[in-house]
C-alpha atoms as a PDB file:
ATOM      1  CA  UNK A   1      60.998  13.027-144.505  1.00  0.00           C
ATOM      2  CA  UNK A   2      61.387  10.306-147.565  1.00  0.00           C
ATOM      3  CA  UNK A   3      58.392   8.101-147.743  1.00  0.00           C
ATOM      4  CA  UNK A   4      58.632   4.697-147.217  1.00  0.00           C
ATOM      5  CA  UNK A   5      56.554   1.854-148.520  1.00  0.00           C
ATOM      6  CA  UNK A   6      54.860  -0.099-146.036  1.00  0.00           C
ATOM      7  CA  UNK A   7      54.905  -3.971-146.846  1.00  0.00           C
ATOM      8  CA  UNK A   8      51.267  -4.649-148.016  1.00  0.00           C
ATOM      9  CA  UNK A   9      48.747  -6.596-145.693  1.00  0.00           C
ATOM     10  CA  UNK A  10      47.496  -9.557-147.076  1.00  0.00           C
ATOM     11  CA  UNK A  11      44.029 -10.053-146.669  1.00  0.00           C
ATOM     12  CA  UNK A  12      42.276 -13.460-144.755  1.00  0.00           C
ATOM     13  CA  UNK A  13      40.950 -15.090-148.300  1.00  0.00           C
ATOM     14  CA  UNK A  14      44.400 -14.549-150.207  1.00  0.00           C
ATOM     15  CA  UNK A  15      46.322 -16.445-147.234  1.00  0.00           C
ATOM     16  CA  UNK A  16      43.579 -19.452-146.968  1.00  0.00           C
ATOM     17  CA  UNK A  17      44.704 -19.733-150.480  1.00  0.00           C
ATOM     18  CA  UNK A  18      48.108 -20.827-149.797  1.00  0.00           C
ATOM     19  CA  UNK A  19      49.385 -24.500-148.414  1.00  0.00           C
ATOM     20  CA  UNK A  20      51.564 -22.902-145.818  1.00  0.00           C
ATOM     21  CA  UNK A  21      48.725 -21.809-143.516  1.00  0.00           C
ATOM     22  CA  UNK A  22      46.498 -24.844-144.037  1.00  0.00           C
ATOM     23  CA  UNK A  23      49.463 -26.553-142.885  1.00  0.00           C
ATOM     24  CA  UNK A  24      50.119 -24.503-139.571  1.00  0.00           C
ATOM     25  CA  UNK A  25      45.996 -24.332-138.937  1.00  0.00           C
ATOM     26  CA  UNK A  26      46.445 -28.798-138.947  1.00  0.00           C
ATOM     27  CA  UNK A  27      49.571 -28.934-137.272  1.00  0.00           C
ATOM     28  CA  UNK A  28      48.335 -26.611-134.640  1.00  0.00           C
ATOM     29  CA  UNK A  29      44.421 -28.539-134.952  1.00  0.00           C
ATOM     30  CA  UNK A  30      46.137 -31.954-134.247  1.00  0.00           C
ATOM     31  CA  UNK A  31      48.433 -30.595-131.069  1.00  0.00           C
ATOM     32  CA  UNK A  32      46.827 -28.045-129.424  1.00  0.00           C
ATOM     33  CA  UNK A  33      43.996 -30.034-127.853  1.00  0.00           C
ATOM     34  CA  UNK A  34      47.044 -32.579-126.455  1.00  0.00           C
ATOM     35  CA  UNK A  35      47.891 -30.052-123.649  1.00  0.00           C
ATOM     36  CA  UNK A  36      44.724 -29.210-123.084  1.00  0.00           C
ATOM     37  CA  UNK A  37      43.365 -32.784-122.178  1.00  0.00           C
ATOM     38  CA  UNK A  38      46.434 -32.698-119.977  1.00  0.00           C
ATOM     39  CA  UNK A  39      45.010 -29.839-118.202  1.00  0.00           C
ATOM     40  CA  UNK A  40      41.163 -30.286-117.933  1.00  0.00           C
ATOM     41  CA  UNK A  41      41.388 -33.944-117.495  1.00  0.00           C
ATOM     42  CA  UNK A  42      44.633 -34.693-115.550  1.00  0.00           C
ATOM     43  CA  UNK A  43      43.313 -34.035-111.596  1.00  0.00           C
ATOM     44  CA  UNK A  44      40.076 -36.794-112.900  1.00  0.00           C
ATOM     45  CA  UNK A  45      42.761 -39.170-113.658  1.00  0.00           C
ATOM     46  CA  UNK A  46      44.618 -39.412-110.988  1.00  0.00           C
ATOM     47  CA  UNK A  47      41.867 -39.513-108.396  1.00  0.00           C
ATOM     48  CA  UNK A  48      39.500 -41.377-110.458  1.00  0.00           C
ATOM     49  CA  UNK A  49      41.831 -44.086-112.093  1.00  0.00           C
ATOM     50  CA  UNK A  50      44.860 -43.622-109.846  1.00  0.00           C
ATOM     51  CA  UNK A  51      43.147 -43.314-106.541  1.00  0.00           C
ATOM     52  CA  UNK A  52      45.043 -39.839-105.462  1.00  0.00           C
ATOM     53  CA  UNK A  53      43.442 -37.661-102.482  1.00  0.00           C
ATOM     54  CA  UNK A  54      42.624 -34.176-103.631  1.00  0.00           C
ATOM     55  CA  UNK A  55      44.980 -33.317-101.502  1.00  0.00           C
ATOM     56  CA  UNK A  56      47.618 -35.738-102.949  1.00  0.00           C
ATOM     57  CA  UNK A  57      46.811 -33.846-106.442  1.00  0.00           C
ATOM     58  CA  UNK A  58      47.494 -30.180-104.821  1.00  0.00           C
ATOM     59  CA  UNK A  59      50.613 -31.381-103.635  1.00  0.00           C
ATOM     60  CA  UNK A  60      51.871 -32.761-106.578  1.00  0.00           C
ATOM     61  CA  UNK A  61      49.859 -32.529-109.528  1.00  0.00           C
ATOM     62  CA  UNK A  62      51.848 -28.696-110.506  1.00  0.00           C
ATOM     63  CA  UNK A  63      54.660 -31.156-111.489  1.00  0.00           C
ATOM     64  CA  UNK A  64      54.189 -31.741-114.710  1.00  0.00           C
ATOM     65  CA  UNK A  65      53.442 -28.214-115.469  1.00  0.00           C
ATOM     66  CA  UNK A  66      56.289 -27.047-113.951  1.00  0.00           C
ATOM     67  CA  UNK A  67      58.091 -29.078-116.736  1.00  0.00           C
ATOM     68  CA  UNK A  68      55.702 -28.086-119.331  1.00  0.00           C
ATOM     69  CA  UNK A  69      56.819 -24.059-118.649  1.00  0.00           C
ATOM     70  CA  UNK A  70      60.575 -25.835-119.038  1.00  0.00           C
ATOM     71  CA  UNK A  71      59.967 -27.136-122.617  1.00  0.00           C
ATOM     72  CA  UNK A  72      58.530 -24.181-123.854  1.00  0.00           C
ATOM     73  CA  UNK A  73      62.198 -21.911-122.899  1.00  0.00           C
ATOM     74  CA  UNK A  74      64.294 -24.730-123.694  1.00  0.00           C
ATOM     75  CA  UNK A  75      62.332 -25.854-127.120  1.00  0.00           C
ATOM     76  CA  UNK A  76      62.856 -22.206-128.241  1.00  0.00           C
ATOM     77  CA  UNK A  77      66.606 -21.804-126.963  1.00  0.00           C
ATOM     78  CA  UNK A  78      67.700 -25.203-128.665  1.00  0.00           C
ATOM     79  CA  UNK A  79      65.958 -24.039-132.264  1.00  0.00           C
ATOM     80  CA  UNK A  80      67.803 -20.765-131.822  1.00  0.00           C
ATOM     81  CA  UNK A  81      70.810 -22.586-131.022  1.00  0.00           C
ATOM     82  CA  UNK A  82      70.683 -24.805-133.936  1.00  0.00           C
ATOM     83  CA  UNK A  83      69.825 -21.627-136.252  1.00  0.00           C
ATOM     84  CA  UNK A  84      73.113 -20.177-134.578  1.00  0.00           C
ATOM     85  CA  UNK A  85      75.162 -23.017-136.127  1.00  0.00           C
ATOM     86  CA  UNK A  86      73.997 -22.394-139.462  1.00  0.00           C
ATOM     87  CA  UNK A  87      71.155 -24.986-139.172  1.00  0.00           C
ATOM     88  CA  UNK A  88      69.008 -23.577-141.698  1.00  0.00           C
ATOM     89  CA  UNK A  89      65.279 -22.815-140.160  1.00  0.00           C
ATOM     90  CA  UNK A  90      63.344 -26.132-141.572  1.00  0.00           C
ATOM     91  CA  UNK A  91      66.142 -28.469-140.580  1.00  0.00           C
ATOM     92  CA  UNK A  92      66.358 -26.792-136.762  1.00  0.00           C
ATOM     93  CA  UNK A  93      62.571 -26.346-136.851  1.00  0.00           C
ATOM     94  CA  UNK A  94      62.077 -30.145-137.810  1.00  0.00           C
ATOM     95  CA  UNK A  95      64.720 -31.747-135.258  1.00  0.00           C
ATOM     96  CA  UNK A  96      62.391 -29.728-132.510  1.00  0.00           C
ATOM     97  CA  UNK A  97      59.374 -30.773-133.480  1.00  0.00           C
ATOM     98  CA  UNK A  98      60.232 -34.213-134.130  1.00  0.00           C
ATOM     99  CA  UNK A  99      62.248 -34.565-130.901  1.00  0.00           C
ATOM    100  CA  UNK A 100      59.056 -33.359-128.897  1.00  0.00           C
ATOM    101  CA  UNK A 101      56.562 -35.356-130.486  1.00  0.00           C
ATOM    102  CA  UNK A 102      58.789 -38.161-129.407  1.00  0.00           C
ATOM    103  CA  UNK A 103      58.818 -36.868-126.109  1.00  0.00           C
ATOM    104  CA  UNK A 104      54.567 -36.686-126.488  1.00  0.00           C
ATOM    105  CA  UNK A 105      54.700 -40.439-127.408  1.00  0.00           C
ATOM    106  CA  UNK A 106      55.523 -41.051-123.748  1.00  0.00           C
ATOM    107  CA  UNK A 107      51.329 -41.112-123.047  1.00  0.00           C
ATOM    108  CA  UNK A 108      51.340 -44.623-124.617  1.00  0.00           C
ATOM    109  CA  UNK A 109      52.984 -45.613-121.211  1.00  0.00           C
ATOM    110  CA  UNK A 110      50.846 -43.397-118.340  1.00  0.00           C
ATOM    111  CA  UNK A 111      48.185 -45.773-118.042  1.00  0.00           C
ATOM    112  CA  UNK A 112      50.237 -48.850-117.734  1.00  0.00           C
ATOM    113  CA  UNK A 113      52.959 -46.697-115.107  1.00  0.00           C
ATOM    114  CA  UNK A 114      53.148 -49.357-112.681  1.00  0.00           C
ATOM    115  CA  UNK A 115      52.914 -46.485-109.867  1.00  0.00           C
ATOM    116  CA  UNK A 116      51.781 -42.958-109.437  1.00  0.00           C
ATOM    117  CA  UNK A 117      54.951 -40.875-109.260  1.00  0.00           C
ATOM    118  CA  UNK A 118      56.426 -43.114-112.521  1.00  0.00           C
ATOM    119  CA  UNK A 119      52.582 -41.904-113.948  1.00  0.00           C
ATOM    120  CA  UNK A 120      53.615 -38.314-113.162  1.00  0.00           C
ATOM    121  CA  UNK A 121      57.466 -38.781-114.502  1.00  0.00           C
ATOM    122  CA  UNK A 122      56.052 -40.171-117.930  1.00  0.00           C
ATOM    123  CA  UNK A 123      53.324 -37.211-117.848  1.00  0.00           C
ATOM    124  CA  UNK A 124      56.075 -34.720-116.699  1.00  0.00           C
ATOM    125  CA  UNK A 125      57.688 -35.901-119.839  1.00  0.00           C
ATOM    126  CA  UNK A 126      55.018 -35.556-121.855  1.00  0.00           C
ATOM    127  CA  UNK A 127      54.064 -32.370-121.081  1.00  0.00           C
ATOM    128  CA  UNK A 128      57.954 -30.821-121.753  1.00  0.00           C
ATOM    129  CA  UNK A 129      57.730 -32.403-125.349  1.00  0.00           C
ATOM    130  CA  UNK A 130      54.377 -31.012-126.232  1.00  0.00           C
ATOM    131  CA  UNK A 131      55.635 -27.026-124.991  1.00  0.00           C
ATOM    132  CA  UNK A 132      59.279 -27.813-126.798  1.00  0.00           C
ATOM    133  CA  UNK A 133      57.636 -29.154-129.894  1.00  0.00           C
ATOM    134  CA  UNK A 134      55.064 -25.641-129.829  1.00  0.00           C
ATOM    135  CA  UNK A 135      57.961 -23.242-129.498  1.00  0.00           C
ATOM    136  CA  UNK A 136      59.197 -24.204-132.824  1.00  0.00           C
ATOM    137  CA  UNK A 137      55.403 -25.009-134.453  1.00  0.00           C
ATOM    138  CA  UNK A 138      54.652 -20.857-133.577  1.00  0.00           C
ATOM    139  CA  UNK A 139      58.252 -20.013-134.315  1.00  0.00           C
ATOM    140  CA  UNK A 140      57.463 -21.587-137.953  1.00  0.00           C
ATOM    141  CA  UNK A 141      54.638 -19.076-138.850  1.00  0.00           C
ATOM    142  CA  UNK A 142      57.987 -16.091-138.843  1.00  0.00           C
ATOM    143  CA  UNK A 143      59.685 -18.366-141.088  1.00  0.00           C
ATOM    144  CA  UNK A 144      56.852 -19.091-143.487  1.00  0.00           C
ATOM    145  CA  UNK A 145      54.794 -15.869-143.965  1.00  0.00           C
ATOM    146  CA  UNK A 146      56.005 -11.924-144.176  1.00  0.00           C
ATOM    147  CA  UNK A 147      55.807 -10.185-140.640  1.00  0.00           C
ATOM    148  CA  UNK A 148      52.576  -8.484-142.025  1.00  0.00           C
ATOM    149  CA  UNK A 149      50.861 -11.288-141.865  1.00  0.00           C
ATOM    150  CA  UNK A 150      52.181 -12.962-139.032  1.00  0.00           C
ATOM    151  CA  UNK A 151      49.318 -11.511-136.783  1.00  0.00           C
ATOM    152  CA  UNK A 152      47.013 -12.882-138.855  1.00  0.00           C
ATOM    153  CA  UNK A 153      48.012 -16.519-139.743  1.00  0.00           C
ATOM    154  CA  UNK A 154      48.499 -16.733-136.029  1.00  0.00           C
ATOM    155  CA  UNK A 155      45.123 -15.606-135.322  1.00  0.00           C
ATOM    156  CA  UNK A 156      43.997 -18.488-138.076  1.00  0.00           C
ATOM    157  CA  UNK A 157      45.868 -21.056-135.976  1.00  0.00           C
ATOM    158  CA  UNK A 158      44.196 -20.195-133.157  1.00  0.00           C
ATOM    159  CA  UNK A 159      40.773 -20.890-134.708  1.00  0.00           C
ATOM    160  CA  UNK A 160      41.843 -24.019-135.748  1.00  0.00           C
ATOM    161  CA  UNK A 161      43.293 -24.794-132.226  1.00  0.00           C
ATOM    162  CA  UNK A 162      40.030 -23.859-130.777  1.00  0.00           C
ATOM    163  CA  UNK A 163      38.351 -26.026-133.004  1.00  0.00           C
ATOM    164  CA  UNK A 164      40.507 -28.908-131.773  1.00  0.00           C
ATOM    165  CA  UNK A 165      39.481 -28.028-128.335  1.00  0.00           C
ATOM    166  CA  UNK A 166      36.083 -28.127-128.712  1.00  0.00           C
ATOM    167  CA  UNK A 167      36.068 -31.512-130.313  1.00  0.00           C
ATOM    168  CA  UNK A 168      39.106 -33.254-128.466  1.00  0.00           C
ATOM    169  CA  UNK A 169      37.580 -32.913-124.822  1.00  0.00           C
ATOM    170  CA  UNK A 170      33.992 -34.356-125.956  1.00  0.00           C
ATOM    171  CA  UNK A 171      35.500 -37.359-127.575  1.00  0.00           C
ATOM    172  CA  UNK A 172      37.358 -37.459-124.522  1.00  0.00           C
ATOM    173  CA  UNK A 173      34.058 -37.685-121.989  1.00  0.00           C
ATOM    174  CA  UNK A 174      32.728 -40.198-124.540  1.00  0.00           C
ATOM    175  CA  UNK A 175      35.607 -42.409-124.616  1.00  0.00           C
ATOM    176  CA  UNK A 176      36.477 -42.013-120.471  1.00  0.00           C
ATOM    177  CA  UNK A 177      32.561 -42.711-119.402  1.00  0.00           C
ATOM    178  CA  UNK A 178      32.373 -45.654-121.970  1.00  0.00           C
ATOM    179  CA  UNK A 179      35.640 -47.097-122.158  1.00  0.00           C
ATOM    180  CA  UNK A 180      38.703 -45.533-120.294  1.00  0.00           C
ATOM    181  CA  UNK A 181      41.641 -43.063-119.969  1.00  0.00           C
ATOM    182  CA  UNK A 182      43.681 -45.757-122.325  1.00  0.00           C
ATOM    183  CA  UNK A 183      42.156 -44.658-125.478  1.00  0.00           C
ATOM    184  CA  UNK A 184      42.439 -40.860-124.900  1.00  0.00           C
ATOM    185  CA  UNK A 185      46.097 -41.253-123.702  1.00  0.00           C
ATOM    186  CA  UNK A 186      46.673 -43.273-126.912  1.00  0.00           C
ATOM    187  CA  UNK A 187      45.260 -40.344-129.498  1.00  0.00           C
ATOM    188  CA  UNK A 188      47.537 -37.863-127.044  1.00  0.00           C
ATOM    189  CA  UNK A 189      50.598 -39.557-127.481  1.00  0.00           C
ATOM    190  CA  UNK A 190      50.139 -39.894-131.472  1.00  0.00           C
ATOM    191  CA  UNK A 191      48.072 -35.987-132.353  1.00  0.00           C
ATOM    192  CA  UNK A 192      51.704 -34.285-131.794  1.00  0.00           C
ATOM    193  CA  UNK A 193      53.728 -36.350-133.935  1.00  0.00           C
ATOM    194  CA  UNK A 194      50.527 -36.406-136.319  1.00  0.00           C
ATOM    195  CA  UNK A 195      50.843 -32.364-136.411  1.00  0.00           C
ATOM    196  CA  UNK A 196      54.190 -32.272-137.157  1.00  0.00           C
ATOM    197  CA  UNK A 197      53.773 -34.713-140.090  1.00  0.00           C
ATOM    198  CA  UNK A 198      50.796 -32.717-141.314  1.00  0.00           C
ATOM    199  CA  UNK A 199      53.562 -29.347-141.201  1.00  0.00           C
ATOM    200  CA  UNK A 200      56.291 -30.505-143.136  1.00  0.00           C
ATOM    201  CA  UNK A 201      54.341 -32.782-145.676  1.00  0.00           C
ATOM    202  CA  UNK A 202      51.930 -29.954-146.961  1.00  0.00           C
ATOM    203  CA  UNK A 203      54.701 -27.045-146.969  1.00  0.00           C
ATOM    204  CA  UNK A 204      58.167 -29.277-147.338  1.00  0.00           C
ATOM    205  CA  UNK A 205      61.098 -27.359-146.244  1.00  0.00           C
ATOM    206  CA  UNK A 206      58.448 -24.558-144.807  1.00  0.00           C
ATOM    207  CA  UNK A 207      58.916 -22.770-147.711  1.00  0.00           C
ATOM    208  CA  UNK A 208      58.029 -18.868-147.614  1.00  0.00           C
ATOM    209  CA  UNK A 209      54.966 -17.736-149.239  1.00  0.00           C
ATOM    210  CA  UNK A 210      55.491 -14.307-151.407  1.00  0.00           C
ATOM    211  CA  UNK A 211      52.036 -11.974-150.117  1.00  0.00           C
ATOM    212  CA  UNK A 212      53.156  -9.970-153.580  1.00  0.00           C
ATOM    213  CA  UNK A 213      53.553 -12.947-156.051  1.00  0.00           C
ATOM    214  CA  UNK A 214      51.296 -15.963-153.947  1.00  0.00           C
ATOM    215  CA  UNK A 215      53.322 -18.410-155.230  1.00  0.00           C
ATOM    216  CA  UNK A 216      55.849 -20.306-153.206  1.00  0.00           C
ATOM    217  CA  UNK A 217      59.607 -19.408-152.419  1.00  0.00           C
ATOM    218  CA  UNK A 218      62.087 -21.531-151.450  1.00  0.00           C
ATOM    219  CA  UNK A 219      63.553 -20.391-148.294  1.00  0.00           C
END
């Protein structure tokens, strides 16, 4: 059988080298702790600031991540049917992202949600923005590095999103037990938009990086 060369694996240091992955490791640093706070910290809210039985939060509570399972299939079929129309992958990457950071942008209004099923509409909201803006942030490590290192760069993002959610939920308990929810909804509505910003300003265009040449490609 012919031999066939196997595309080489770049190693950990050589890809920290390279603007493309610090970019992905912020971007993911700045939104994965957003749907996390939404997790861990959403039944406190509403019984706590909003007054809701336990009971009240079984029953309803699975709402918003219900919609949050939406945005993640319908974030990754509207990129793909962008990319379909010739969209090329930064343009249909970026409309995405920026549409569900918007989307995220709707925690500047929980707090002030003049009643608890508006509260769970806005966070509903929220919550489909964050999973549609994450389809396309994860779809954008495939369009930046070779599928050799896709494992990898992944695996960096990951560190960096635990990272986020170590620090994210204790500034959280600090600024709940001396302050309120308002702050912490405020930093969730503006981390996603913050991450995207962070993606597209340090690799423009998401331009490939070459594992055999390190030096950027325009893709």
């Amino acid at each position: 059988a012919e031999a066939v060369d196997k595309e080489p694996i770049p190693g950990t240091w050589e890809l920290l080298r390279s603007r493309q992955a610090w970019a992905l490791m912020l971007c993911r640093f700045m939104v994965g702790p957003v749907i996390q706070f939404y997790w861990y910290w959403l039944p406190d809210y509403l019984v706590t600031a909003r007054g809701m039985s336990l009971i009240a939060v079984g029953a309803l509570a699975w709402l918003p991540f219900l919609a949050g399972d939406a945005g993640s299939l319908i974030g990754g079929w509207t990129a793909d049917g962008l990319l379909k129309r010739g969209m090329t992958a930064s343009k249909a990457r970026g409309i995405s992202m920026l549409t569900g950071a918007v989307l995220c942008l709707g925690s500047l209004t929980v707090v002030a949600a003049p009643s608890i099923p508006l509260a769970l509409a806005v966070i509903s909201m929220v919550m489909f923005g964050h999973t549609f803006l994450s389809a396309s942030m994860f779809a954008a490590i495939g369009d930046m590095f070779p599928e050799s290192a896709v494992g990898r760069v992944t695996g960096m993002t990951g560190v960096a999103g635990g990272l986020g959610g170590i620090l994210f939920p204790l500034l959280t308990g600090y600024v709940v037990d001396h302050y309120s929810y308002a702050p912490a909804f405020l930093l969730a509505a503006l981390m996603p938009m913050a991450g995207a910003v962070a993606l597209f300003g340090l690799a423009p265009g998401l331009r490939r990086w070459s594992p055999r040449s390190s030096v950027l490609v325009t893709r």
